[in-house]
PDB file of N, CA and C in Angstrom:
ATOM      1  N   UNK A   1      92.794  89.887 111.264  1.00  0.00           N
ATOM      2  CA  UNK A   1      94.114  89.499 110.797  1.00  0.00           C
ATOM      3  C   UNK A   1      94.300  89.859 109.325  1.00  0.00           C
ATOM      4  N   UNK A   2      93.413  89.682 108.577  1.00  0.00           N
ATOM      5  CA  UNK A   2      93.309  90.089 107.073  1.00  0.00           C
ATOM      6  C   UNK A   2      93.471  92.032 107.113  1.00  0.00           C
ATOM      7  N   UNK A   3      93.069  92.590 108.175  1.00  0.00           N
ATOM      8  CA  UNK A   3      93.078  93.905 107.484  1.00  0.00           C
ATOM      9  C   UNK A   3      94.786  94.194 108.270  1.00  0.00           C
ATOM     10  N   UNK A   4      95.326  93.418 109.285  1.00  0.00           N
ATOM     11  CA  UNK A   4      96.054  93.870 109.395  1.00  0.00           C
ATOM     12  C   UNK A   4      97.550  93.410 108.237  1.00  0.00           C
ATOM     13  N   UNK A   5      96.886  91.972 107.287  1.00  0.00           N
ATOM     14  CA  UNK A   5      97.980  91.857 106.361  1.00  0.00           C
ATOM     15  C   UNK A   5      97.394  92.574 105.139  1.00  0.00           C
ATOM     16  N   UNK A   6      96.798  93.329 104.430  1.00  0.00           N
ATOM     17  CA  UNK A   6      96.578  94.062 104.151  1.00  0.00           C
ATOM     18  C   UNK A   6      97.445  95.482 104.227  1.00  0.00           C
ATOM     19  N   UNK A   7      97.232  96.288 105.433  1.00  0.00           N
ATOM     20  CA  UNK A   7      97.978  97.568 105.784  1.00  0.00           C
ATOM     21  C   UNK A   7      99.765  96.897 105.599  1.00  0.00           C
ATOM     22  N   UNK A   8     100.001  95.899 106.224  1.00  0.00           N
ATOM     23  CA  UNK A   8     101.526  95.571 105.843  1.00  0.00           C
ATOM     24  C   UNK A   8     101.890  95.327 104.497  1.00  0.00           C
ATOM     25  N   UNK A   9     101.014  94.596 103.686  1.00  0.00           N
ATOM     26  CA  UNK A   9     101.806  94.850 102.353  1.00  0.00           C
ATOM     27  C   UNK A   9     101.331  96.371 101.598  1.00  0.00           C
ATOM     28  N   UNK A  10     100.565  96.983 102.446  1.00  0.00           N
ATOM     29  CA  UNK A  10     101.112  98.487 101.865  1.00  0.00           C
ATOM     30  C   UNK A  10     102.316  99.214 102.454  1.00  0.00           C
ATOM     31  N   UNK A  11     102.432  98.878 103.495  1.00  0.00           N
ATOM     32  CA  UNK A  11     103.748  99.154 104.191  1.00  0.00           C
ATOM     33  C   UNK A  11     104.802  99.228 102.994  1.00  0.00           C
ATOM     34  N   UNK A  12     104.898  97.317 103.037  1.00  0.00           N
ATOM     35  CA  UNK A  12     106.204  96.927 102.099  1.00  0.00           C
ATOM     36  C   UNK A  12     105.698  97.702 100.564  1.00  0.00           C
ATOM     37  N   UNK A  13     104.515  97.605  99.694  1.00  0.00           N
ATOM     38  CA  UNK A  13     104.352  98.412  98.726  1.00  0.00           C
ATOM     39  C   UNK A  13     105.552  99.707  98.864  1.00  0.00           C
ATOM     40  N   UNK A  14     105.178 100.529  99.806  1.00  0.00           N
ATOM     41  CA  UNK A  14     105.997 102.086  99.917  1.00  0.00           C
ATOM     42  C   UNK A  14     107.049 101.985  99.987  1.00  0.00           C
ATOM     43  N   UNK A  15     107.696 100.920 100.292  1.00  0.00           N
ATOM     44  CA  UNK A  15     108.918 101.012 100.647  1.00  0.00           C
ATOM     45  C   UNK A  15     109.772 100.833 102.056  1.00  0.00           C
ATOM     46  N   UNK A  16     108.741 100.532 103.004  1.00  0.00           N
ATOM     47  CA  UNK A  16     109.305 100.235 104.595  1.00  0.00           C
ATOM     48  C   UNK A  16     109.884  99.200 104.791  1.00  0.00           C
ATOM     49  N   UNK A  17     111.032  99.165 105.163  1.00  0.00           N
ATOM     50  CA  UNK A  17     112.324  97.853 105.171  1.00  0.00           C
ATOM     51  C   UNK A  17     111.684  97.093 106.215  1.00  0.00           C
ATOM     52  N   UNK A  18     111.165  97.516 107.287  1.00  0.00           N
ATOM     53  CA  UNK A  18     110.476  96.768 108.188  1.00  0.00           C
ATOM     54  C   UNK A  18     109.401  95.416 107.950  1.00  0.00           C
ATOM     55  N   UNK A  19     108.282  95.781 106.702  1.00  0.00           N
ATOM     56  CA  UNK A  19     107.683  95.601 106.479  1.00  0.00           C
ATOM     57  C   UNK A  19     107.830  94.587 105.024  1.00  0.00           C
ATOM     58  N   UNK A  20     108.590  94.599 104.884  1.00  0.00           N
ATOM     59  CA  UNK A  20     109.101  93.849 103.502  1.00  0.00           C
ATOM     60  C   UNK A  20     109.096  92.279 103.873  1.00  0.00           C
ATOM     61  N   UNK A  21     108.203  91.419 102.869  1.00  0.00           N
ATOM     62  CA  UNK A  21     108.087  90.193 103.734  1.00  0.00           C
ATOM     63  C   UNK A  21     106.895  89.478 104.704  1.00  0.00           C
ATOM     64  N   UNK A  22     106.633  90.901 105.187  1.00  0.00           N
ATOM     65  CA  UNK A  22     105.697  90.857 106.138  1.00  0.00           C
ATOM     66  C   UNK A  22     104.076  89.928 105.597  1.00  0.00           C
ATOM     67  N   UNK A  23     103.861  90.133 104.702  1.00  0.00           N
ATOM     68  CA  UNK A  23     102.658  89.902 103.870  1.00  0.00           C
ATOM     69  C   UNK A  23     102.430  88.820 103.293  1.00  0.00           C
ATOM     70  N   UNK A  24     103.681  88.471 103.313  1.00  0.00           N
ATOM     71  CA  UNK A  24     104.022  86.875 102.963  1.00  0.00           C
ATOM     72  C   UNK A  24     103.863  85.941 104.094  1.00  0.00           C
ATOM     73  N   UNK A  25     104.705  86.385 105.269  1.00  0.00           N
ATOM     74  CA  UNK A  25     104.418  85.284 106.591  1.00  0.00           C
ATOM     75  C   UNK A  25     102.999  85.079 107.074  1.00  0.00           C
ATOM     76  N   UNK A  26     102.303  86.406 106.624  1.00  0.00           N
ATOM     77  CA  UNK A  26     100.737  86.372 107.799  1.00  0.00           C
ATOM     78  C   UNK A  26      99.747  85.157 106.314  1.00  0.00           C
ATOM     79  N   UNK A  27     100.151  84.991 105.300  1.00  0.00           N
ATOM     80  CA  UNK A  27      98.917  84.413 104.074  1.00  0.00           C
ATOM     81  C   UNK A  27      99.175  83.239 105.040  1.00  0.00           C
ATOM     82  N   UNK A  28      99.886  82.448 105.389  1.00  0.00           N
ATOM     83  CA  UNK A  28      99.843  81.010 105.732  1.00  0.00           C
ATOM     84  C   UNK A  28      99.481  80.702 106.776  1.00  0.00           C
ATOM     85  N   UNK A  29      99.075  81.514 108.136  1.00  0.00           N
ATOM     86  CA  UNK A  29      98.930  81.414 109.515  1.00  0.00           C
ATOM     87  C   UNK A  29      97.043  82.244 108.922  1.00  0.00           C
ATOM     88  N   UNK A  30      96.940  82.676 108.062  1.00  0.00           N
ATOM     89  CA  UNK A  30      95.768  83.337 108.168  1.00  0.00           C
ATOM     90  C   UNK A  30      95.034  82.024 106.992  1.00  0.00           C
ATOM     91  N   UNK A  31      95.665  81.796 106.031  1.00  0.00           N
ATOM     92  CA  UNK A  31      94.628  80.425 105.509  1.00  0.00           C
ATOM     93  C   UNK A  31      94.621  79.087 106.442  1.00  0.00           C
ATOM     94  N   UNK A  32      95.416  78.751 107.240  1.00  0.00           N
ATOM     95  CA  UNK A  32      95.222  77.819 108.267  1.00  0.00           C
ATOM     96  C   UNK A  32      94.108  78.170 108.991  1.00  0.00           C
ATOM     97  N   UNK A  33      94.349  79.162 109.661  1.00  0.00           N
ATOM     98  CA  UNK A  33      92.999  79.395 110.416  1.00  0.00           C
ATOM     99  C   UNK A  33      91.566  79.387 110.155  1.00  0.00           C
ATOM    100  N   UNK A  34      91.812  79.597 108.439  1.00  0.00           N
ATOM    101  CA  UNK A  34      90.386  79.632 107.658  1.00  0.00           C
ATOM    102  C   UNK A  34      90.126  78.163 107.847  1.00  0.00           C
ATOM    103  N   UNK A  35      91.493  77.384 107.511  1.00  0.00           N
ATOM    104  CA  UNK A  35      90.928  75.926 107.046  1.00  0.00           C
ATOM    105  C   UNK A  35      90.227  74.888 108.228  1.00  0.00           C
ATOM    106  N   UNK A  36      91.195  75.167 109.819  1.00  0.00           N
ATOM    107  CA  UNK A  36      90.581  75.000 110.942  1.00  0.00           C
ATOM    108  C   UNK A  36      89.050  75.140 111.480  1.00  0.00           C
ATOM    109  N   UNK A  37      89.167  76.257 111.621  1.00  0.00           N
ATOM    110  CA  UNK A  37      87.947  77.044 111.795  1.00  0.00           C
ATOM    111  C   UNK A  37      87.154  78.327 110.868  1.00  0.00           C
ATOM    112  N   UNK A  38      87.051  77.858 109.777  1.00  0.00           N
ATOM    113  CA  UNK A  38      86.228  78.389 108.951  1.00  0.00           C
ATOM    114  C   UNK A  38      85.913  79.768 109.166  1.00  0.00           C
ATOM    115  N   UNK A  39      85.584  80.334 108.740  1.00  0.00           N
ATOM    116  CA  UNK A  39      85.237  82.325 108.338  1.00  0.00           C
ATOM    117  C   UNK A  39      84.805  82.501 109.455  1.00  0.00           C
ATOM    118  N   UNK A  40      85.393  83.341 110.505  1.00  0.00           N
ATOM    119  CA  UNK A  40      84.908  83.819 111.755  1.00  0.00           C
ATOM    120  C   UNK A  40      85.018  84.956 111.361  1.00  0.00           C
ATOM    121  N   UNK A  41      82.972  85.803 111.363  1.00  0.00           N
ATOM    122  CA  UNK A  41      82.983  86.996 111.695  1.00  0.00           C
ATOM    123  C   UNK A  41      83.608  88.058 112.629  1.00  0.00           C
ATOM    124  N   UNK A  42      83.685  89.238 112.622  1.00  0.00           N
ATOM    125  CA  UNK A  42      84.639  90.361 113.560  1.00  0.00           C
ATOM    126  C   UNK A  42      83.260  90.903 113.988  1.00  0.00           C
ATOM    127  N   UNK A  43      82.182  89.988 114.281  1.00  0.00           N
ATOM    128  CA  UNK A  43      80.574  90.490 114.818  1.00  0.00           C
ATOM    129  C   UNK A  43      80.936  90.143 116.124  1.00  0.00           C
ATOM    130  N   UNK A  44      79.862  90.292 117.352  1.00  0.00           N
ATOM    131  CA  UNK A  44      79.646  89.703 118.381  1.00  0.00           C
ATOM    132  C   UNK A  44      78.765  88.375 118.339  1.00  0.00           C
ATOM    133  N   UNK A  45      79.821  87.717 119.197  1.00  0.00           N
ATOM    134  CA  UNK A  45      79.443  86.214 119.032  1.00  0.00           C
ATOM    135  C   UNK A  45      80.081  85.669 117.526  1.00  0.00           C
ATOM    136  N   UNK A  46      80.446  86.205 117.057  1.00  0.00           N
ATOM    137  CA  UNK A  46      80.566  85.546 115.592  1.00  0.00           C
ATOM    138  C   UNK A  46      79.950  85.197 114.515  1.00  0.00           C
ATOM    139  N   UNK A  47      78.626  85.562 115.195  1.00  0.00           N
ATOM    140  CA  UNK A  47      77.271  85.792 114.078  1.00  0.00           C
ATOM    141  C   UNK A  47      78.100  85.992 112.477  1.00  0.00           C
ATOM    142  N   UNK A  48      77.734  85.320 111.559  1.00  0.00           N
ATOM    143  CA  UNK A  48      78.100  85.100 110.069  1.00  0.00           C
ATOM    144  C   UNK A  48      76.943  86.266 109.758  1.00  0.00           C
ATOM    145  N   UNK A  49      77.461  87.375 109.257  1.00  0.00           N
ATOM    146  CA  UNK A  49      77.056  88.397 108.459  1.00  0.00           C
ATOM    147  C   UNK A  49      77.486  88.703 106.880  1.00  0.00           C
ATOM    148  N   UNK A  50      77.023  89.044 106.315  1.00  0.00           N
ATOM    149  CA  UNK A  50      77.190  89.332 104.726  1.00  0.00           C
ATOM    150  C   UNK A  50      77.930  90.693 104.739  1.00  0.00           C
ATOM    151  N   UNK A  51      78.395  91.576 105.691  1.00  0.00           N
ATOM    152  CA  UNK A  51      79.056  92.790 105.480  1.00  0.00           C
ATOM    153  C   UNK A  51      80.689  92.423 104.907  1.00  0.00           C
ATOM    154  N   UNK A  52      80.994  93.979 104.420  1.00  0.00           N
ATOM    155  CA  UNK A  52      81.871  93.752 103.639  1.00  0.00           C
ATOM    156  C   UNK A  52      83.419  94.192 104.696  1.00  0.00           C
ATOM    157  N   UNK A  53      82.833  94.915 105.729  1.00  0.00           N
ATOM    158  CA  UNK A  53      84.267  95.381 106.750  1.00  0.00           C
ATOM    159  C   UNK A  53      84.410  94.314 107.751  1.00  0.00           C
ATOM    160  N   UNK A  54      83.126  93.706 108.291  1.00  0.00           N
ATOM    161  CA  UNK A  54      83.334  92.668 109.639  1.00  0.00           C
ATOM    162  C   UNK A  54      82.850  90.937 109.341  1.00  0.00           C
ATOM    163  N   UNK A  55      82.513  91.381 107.896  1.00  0.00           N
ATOM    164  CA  UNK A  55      81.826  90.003 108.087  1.00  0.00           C
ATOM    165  C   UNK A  55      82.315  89.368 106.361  1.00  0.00           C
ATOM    166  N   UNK A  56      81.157  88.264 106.114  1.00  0.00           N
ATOM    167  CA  UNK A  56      81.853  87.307 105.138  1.00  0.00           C
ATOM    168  C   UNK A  56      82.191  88.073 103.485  1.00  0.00           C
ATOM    169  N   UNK A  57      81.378  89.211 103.360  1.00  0.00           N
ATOM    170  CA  UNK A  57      81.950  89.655 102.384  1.00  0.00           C
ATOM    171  C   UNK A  57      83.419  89.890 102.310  1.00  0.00           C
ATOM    172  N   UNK A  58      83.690  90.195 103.479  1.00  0.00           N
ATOM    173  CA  UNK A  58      85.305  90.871 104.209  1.00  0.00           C
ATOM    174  C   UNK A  58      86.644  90.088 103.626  1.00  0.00           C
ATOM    175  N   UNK A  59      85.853  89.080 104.478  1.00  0.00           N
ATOM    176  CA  UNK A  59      87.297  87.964 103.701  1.00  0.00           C
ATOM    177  C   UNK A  59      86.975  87.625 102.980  1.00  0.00           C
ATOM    178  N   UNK A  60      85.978  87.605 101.857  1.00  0.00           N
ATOM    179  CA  UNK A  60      86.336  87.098 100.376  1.00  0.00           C
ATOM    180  C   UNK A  60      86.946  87.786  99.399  1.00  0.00           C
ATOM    181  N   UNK A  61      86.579  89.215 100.175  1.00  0.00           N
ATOM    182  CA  UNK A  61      87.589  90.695  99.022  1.00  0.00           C
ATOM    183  C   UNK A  61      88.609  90.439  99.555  1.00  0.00           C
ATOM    184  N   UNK A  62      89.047  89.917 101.025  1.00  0.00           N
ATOM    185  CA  UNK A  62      90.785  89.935 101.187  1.00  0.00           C
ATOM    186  C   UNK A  62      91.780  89.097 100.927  1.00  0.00           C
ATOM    187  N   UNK A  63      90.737  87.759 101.013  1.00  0.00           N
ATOM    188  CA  UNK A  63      91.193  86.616 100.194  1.00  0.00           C
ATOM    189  C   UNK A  63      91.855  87.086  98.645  1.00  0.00           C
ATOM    190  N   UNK A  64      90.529  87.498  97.632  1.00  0.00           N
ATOM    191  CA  UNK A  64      90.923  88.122  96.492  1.00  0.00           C
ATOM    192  C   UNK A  64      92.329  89.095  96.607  1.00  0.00           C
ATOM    193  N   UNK A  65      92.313  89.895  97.565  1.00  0.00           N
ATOM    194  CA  UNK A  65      93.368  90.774  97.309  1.00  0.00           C
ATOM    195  C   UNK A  65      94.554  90.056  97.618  1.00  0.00           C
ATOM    196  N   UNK A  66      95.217  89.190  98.652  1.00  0.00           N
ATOM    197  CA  UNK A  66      96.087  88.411  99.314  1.00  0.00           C
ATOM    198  C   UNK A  66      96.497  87.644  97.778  1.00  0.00           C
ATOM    199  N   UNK A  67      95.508  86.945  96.564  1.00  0.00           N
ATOM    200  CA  UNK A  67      96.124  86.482  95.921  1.00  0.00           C
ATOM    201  C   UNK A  67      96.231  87.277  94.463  1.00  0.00           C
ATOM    202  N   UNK A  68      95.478  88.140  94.492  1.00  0.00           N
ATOM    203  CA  UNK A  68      95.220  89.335  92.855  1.00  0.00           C
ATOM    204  C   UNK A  68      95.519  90.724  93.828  1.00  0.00           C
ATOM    205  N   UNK A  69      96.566  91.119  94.072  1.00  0.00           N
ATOM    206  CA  UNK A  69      96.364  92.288  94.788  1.00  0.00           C
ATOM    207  C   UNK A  69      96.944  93.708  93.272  1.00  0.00           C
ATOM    208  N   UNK A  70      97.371  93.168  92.038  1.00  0.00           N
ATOM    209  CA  UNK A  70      97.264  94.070  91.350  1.00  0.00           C
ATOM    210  C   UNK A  70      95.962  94.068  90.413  1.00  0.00           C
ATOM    211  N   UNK A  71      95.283  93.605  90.511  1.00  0.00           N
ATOM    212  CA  UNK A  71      93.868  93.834  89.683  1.00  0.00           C
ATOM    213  C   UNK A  71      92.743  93.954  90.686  1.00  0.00           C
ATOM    214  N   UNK A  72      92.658  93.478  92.437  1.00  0.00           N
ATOM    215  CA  UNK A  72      91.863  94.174  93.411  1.00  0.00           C
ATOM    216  C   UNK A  72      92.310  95.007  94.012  1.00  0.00           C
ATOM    217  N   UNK A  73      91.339  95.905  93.813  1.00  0.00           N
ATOM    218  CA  UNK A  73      91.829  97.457  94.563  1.00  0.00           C
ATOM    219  C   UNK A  73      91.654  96.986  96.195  1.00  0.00           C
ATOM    220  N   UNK A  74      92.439  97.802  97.051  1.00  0.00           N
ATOM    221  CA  UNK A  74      91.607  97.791  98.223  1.00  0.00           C
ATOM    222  C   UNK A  74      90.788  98.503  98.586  1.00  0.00           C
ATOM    223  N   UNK A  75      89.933  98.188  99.472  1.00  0.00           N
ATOM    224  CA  UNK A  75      88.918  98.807  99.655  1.00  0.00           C
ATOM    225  C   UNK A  75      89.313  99.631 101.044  1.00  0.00           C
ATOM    226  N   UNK A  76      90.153  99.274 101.809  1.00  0.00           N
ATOM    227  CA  UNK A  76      90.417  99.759 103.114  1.00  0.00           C
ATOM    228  C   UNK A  76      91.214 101.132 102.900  1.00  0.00           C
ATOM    229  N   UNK A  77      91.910 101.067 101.502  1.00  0.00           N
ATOM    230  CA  UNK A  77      92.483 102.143 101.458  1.00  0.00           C
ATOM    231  C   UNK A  77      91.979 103.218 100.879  1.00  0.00           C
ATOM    232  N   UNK A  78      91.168 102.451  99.972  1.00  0.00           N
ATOM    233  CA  UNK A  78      90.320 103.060  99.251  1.00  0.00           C
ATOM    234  C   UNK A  78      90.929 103.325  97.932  1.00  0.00           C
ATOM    235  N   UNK A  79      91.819 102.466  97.364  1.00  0.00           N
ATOM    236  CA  UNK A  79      92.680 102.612  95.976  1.00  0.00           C
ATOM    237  C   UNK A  79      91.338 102.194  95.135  1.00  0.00           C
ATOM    238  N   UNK A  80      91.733 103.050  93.915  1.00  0.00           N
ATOM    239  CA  UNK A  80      91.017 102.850  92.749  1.00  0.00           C
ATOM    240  C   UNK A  80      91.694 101.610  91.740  1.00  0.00           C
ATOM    241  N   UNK A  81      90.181 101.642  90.900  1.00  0.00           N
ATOM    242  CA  UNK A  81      90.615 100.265  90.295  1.00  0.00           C
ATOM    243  C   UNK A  81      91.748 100.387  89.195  1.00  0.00           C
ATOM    244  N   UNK A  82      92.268  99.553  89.209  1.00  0.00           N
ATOM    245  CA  UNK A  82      93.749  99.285  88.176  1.00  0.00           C
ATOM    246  C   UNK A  82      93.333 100.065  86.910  1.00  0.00           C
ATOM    247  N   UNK A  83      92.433  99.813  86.215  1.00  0.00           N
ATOM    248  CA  UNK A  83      92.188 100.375  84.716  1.00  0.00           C
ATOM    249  C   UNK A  83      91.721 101.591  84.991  1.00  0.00           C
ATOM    250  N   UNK A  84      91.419 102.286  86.131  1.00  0.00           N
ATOM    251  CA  UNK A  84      90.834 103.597  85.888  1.00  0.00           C
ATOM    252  C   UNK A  84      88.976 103.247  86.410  1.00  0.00           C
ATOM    253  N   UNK A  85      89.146 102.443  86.628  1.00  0.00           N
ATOM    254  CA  UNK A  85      87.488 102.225  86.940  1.00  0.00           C
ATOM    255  C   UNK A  85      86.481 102.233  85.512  1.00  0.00           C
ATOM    256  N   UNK A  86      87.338 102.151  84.289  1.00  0.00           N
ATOM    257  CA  UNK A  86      86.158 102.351  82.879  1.00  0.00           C
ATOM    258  C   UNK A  86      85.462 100.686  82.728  1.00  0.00           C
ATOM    259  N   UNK A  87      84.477 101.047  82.396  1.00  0.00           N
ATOM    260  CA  UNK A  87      83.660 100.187  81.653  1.00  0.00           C
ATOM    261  C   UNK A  87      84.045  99.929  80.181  1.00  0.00           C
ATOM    262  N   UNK A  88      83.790  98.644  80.120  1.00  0.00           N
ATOM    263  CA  UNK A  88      83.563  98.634  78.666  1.00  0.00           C
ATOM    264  C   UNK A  88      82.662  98.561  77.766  1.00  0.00           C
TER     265      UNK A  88
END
């Protein structure tokens, strides 16, 4: 559910009238579900894994992005980081 609100607020990002909005309705049906039933892996069985596409790393970068989505890049899209990626 996270990668698919994700791809919709790039939707609405570009400009798709469809999609405008969209990114907003899925944060509240997708933190309920967290609060219910806690971080369910996209593993078999639901096995709690540390990966970053199916498992608990997953939703903590999407969490981050859902509420900082101009200072976290995504990773699904593969956007670079806001400053250019420099160090300081």
């Amino acid at each position: 559910e996270l990668g698919i609100a994700e791809a919709v607020a790039a939707l609405a990002g570009h400009g798709h009238g469809e999609a405008h909005g969209g990114p907003t309705g899925r944060i509240g049906p997708v933190l309920g579900l967290l609060h219910a039933w806690g971080p369910r892996c996209g593993t078999p069985g639901r096995v709690p894994t540390p990966g970053l596409l199916t498992g608990l790393s997953g939703i903590g970068y999407a969490l981050l992005r859902l509420g900082f989505a101009d200072t976290v890049p995504s990773v699904l899209l593969l956007d670079p980081a806001p400053d250019g990626g420099a160090c300081d």
